[in-house]
Protein backbone atom coordinates (compact mmCIF):
# COMPACT_ATOMS: atom_id res chain seq x y z
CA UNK A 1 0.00 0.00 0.00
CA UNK A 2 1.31 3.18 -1.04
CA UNK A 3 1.03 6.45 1.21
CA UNK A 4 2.14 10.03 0.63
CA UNK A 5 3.28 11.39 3.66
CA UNK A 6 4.16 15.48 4.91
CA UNK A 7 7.41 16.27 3.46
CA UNK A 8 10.33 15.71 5.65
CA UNK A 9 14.12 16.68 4.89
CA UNK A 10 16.66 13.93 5.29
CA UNK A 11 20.40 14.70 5.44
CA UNK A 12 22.58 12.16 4.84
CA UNK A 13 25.94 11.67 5.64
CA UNK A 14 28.79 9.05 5.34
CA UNK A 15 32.46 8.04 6.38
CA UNK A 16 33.02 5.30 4.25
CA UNK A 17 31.85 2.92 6.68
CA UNK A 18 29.22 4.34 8.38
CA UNK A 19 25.76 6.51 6.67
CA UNK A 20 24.04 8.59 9.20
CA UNK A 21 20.77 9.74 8.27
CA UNK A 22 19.55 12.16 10.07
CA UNK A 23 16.07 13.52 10.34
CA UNK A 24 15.06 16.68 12.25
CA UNK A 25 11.88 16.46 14.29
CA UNK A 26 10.44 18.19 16.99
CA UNK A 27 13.17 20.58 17.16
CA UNK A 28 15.68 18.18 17.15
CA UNK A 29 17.77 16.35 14.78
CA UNK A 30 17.91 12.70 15.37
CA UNK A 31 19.88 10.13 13.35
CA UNK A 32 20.22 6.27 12.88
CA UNK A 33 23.26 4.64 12.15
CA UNK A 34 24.02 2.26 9.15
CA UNK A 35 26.74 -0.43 9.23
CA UNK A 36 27.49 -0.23 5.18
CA UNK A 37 28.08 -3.64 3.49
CA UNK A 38 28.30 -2.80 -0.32
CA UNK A 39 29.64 0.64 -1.55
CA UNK A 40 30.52 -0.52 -5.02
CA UNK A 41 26.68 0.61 -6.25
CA UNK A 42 23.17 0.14 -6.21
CA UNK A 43 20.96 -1.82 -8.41
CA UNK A 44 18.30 0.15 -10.42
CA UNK A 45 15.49 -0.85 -12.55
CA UNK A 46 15.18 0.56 -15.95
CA UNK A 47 11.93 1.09 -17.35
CA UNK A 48 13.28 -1.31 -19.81
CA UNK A 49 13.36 -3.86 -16.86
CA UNK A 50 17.35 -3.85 -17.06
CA UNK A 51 18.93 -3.80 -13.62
CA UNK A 52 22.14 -1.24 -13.67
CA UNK A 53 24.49 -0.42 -11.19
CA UNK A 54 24.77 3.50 -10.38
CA UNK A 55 26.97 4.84 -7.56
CA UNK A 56 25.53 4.39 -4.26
CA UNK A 57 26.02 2.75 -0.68
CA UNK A 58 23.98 0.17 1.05
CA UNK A 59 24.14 -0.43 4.65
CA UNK A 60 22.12 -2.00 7.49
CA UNK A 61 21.22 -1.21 10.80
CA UNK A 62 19.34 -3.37 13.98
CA UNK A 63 18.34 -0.46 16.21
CA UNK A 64 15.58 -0.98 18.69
CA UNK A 65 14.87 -4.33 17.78
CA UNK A 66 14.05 -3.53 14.58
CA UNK A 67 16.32 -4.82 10.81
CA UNK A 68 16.66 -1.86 8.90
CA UNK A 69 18.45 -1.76 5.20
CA UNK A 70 19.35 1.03 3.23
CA UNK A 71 20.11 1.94 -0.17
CA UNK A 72 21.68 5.61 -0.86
CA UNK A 73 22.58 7.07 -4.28
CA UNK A 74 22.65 10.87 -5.50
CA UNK A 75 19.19 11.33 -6.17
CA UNK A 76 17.25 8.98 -3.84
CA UNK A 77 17.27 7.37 -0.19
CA UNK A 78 15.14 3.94 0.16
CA UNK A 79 15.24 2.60 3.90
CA UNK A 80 13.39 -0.62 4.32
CA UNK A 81 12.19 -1.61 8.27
CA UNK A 82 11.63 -4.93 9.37
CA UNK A 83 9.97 -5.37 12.76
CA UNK A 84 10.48 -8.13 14.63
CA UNK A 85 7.11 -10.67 14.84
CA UNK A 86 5.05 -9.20 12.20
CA UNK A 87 4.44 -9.85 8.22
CA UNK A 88 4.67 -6.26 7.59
CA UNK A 89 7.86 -4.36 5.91
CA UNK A 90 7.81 -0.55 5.67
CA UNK A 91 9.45 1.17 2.86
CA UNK A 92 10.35 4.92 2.75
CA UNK A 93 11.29 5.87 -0.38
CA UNK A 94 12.88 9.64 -0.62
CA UNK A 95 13.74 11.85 -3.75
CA UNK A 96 16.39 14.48 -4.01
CA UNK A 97 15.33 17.71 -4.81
CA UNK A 98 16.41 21.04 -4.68
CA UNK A 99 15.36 23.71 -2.28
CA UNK A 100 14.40 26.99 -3.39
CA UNK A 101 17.24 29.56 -3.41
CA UNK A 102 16.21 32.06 -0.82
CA UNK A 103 16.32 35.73 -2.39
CA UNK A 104 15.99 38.79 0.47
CA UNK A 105 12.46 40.36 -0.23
CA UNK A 106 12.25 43.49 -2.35
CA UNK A 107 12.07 46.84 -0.78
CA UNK A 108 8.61 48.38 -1.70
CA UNK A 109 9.22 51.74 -3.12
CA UNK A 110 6.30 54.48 -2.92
């Protein structure tokens, strides 16, 4: 089932062995932790139905009880959660996209 949900900003950062993503909430900016395991590239689909490799990281995390897997390239962040006990997997897909440049307000003249 697919749901649209309020627009949050992710920032996402990376070591080479660690990706942080961090996600500010409530006035504060939380993170979670990945453990990466591939950084030679992530596997898209075409809509041709090919399967290429584009620059990316993948990386996996077990915080709270929960499996967590993620897949990180320029343009897009997909973080799949796995509770323990259940039948249900969530999926957050996120796009890149650019914020508008902020331009100081023009002075009214009268």
């Amino acid at each position: 089932m697919s749901v649209v949900i309020s627009p949050l900003r992710y920032r996402v950062y990376s070591d080479g062995i660690d990706v942080r993503v961090y996600c500010h909430t409530n006035g504060e900016a939380n993170y979670t932790r990945y453990a990466i395991y591939r950084s030679d590239g992530v596997g898209v689909v075409q809509e041709s139905g090919e399967i290429n490799l584009i620059a990316g990281v993948q990386g996996y995390s077990t915080k709270a009880e929960m499996i967590r897997q993620i897949s990180v390239t320029r343009n897009s962040l997909t973080m799949v959660k796995m509770p323990p006990r259940t039948h249900r997997v969530l999926i957050t897909h996120a796009k890149a996209v650019a914020l508008p440049s902020v331009q100081p307000p023009v002075p009214h003249r009268k």
